[in-house]
PDB file of N, CA and C in Angstrom:
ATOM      1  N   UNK A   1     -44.620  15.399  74.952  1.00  0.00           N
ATOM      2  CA  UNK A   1     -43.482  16.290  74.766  1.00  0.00           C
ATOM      3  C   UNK A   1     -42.274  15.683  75.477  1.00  0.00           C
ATOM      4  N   UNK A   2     -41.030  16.177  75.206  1.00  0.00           N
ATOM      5  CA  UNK A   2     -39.820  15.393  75.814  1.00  0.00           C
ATOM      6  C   UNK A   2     -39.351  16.549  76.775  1.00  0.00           C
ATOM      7  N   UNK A   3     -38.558  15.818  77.598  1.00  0.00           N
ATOM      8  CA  UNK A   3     -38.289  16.607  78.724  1.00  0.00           C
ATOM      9  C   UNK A   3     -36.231  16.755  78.418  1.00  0.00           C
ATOM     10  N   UNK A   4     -36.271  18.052  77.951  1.00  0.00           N
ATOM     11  CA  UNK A   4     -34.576  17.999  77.757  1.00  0.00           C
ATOM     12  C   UNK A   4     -33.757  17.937  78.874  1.00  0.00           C
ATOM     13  N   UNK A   5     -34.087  18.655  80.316  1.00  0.00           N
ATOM     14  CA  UNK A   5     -33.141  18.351  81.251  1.00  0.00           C
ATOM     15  C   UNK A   5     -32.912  17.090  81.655  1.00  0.00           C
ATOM     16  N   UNK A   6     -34.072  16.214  81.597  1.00  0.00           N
ATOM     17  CA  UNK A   6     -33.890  14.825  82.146  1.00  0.00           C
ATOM     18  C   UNK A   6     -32.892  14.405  81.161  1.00  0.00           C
ATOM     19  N   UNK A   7     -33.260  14.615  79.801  1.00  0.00           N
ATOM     20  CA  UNK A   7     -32.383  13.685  79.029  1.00  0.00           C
ATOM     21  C   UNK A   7     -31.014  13.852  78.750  1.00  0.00           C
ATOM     22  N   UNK A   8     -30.793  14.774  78.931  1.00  0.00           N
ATOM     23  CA  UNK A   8     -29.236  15.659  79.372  1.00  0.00           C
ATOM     24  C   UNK A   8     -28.767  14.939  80.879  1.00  0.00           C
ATOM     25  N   UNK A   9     -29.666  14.820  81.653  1.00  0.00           N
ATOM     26  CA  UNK A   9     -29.069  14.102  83.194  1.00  0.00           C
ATOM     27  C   UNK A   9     -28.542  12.396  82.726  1.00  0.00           C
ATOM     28  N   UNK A  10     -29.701  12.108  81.976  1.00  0.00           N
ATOM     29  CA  UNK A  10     -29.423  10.779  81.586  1.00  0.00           C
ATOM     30  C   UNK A  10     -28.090  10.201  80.693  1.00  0.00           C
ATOM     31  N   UNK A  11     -27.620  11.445  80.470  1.00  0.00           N
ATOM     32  CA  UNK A  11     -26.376  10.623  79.090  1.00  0.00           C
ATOM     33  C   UNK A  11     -25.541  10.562  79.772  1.00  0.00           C
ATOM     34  N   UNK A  12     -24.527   9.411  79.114  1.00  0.00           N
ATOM     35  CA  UNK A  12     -23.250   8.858  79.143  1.00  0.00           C
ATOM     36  C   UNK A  12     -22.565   9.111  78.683  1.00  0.00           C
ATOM     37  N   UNK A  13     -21.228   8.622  78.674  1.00  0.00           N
ATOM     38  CA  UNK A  13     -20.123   9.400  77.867  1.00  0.00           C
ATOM     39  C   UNK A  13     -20.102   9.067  76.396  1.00  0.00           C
ATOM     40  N   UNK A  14     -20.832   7.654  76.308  1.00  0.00           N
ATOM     41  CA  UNK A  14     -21.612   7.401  75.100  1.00  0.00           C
ATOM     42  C   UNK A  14     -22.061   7.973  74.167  1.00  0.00           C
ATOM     43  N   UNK A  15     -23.073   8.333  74.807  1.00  0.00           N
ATOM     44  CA  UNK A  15     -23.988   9.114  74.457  1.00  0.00           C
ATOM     45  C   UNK A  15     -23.734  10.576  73.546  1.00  0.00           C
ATOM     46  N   UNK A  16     -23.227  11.498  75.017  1.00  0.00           N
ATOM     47  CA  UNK A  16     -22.656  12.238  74.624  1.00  0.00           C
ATOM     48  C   UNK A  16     -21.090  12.235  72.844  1.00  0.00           C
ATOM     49  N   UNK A  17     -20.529  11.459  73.310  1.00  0.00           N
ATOM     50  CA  UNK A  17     -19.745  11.235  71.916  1.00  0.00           C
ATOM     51  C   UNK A  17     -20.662  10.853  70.398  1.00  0.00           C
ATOM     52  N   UNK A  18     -22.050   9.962  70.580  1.00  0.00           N
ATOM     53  CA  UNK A  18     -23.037   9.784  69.370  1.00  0.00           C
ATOM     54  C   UNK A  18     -23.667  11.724  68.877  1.00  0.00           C
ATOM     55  N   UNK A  19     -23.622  12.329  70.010  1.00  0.00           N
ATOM     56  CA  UNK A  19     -23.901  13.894  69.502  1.00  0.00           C
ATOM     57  C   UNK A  19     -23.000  14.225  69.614  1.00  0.00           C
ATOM     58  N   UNK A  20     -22.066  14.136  69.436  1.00  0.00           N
ATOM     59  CA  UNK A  20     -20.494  14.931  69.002  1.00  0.00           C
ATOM     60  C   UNK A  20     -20.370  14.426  67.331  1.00  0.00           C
ATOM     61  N   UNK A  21     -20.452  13.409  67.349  1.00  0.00           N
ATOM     62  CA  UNK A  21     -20.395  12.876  65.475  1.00  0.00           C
ATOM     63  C   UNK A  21     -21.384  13.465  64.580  1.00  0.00           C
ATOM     64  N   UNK A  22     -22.427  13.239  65.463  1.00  0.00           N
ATOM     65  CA  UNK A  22     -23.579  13.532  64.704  1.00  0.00           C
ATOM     66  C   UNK A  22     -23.830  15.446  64.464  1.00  0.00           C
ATOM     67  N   UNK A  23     -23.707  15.929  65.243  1.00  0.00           N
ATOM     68  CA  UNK A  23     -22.970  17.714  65.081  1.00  0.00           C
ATOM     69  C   UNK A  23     -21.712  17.653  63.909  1.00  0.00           C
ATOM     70  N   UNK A  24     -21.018  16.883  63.715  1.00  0.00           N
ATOM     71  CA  UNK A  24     -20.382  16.866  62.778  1.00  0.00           C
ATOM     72  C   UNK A  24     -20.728  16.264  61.555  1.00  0.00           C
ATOM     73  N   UNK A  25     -21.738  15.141  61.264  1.00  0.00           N
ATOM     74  CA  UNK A  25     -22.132  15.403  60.037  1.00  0.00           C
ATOM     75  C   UNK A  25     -22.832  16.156  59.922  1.00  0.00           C
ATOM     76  N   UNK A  26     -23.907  16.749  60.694  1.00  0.00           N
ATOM     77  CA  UNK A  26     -24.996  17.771  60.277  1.00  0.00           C
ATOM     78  C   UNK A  26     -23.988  18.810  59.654  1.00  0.00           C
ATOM     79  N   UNK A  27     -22.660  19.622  60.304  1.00  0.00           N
ATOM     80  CA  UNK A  27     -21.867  20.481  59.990  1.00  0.00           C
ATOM     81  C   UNK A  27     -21.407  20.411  58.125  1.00  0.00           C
ATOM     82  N   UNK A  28     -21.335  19.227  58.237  1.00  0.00           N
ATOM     83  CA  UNK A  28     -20.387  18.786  57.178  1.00  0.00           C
ATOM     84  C   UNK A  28     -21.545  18.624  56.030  1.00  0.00           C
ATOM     85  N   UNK A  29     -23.048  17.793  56.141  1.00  0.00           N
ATOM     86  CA  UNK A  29     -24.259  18.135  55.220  1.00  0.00           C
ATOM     87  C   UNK A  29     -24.198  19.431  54.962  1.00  0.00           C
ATOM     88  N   UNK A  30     -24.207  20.189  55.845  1.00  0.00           N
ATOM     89  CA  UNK A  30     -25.018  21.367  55.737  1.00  0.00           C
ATOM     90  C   UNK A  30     -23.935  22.516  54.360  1.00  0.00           C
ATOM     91  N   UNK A  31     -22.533  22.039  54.910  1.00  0.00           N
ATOM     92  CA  UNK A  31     -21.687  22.419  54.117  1.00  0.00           C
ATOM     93  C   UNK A  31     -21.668  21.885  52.296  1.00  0.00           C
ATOM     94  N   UNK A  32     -21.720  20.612  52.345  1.00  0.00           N
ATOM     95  CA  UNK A  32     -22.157  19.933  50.735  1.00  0.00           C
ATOM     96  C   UNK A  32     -22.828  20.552  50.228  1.00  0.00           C
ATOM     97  N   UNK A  33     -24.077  20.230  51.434  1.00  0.00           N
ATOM     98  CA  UNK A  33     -25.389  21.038  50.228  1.00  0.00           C
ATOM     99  C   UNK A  33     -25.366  21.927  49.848  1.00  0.00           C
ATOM    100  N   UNK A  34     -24.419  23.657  50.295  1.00  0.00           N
ATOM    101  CA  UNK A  34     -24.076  24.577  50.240  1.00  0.00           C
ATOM    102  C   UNK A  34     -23.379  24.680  48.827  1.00  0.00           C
ATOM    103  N   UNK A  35     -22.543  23.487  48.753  1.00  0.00           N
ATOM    104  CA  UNK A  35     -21.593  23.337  47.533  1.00  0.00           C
ATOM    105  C   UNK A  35     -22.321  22.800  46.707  1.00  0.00           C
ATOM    106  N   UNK A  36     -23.780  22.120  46.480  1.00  0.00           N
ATOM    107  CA  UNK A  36     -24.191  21.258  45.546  1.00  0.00           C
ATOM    108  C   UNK A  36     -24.506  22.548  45.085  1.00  0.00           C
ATOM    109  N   UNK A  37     -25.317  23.572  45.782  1.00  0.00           N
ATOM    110  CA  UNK A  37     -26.803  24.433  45.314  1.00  0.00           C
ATOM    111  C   UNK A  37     -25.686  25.317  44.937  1.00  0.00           C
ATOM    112  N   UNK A  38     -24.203  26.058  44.832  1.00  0.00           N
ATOM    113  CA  UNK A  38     -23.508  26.565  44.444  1.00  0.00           C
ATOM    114  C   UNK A  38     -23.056  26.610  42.909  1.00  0.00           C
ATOM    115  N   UNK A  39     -23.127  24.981  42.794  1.00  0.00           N
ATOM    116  CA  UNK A  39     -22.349  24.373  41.361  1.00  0.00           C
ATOM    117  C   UNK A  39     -23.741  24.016  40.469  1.00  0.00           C
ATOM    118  N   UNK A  40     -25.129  23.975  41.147  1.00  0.00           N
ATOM    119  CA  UNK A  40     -25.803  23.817  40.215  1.00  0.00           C
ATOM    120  C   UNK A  40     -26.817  25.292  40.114  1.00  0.00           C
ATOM    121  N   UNK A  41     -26.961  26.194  40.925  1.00  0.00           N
ATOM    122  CA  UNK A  41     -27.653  26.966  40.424  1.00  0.00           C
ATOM    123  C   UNK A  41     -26.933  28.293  40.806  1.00  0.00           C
ATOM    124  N   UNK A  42     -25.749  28.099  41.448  1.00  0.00           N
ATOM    125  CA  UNK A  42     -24.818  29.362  41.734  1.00  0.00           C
ATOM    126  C   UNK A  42     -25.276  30.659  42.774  1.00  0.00           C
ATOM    127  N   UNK A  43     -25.988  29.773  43.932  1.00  0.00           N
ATOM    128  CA  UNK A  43     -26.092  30.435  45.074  1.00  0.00           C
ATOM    129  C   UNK A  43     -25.906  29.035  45.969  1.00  0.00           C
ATOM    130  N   UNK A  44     -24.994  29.677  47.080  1.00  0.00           N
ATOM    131  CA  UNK A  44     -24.433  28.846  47.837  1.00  0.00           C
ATOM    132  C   UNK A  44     -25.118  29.311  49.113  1.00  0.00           C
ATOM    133  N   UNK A  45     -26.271  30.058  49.628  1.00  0.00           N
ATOM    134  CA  UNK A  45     -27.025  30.503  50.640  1.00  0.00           C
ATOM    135  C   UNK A  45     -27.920  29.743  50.863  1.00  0.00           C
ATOM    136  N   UNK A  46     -29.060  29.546  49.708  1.00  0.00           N
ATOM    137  CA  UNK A  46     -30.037  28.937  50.142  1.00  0.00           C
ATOM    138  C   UNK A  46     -30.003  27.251  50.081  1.00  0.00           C
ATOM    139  N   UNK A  47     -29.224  26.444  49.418  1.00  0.00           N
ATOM    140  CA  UNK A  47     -29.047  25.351  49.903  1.00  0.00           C
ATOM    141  C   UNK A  47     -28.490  25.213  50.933  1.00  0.00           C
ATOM    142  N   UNK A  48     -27.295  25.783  51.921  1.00  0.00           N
ATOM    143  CA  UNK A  48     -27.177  25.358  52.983  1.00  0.00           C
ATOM    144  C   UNK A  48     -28.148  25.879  53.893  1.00  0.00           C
ATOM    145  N   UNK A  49     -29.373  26.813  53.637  1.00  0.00           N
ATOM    146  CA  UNK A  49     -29.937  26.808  54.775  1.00  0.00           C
ATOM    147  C   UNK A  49     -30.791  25.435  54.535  1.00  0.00           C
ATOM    148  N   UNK A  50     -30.785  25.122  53.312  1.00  0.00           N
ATOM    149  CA  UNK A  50     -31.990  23.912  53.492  1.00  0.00           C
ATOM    150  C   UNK A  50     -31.144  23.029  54.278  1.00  0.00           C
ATOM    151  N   UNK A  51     -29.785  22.768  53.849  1.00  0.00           N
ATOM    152  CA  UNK A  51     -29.131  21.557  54.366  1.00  0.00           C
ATOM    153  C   UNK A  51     -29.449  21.682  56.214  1.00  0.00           C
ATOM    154  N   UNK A  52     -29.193  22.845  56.690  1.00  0.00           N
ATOM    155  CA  UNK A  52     -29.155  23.475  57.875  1.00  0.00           C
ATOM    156  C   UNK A  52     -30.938  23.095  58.643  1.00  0.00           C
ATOM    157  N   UNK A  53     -31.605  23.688  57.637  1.00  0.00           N
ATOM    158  CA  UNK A  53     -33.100  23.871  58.713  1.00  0.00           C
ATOM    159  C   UNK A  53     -33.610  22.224  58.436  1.00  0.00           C
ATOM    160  N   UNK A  54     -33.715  21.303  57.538  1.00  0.00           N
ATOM    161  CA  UNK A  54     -34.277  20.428  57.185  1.00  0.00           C
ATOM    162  C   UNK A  54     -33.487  19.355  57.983  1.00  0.00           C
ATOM    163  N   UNK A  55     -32.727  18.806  58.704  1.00  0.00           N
ATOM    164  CA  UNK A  55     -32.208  17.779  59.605  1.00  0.00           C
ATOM    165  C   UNK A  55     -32.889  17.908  60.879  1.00  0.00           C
ATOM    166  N   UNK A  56     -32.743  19.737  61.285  1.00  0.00           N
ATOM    167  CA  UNK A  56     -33.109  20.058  62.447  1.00  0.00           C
ATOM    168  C   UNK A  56     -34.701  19.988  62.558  1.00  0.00           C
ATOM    169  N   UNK A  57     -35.191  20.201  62.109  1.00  0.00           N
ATOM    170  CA  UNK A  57     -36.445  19.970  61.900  1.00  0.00           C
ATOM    171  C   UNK A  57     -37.159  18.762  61.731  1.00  0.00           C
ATOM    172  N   UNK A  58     -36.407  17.762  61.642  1.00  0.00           N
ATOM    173  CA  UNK A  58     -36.285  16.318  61.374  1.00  0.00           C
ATOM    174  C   UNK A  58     -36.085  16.065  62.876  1.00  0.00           C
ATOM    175  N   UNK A  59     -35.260  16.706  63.082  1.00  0.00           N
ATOM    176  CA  UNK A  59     -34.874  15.810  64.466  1.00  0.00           C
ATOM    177  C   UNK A  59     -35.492  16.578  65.707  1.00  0.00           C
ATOM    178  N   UNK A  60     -36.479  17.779  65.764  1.00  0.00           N
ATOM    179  CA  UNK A  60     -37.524  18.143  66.941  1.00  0.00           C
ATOM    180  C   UNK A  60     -38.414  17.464  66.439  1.00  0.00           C
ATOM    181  N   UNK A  61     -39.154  17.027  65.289  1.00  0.00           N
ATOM    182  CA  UNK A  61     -40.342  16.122  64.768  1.00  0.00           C
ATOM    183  C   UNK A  61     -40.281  15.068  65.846  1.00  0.00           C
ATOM    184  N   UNK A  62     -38.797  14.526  65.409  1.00  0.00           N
ATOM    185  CA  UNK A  62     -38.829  13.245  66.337  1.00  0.00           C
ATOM    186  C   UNK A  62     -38.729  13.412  68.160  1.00  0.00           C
ATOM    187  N   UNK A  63     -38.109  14.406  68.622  1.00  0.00           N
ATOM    188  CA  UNK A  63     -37.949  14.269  69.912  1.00  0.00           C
ATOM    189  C   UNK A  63     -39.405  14.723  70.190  1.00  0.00           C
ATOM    190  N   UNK A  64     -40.339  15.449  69.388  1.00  0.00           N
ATOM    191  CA  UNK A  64     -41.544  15.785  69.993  1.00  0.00           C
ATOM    192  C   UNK A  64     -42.615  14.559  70.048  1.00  0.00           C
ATOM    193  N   UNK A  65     -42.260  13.239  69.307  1.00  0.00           N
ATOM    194  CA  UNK A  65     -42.626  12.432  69.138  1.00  0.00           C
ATOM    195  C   UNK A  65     -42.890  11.346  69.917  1.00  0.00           C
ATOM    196  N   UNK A  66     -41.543  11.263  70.512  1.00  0.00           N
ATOM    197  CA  UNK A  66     -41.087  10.534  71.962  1.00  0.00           C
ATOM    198  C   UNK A  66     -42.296  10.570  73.011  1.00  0.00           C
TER     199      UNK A  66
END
């Protein structure tokens, strides 16, 4: 399992700025997909939750991985 306080002690200003971008594409996916599942099946809810739950879920896979 990963330990979040350590890895929060550990970042740089680096660091920190690679999760500032990266919060912004997830923002910005999550928004598309919203607009894809809008224009092709005319609900704009449940594609952005996919856009929304499916990165995040991607990315505890991996920190649980660590």
């Amino acid at each position: 399992m990963f330990n979040l306080h350590q890895m929060l002690e550990n970042m740089t200003l680096t660091g920190w700025i690679i999760v500032l971008i990266c919060l912004g594409i997830w923002t910005f996916a999550t928004y598309m997909v919203g607009e894809f599942s809008e224009r092709k099946w005319g609900d704009r809810e449940s594609g952005a939750l996919i856009g929304f739950f499916a990165p995040g879920l991607i990315f505890m896979l991996c920190l649980y991985l660590l």
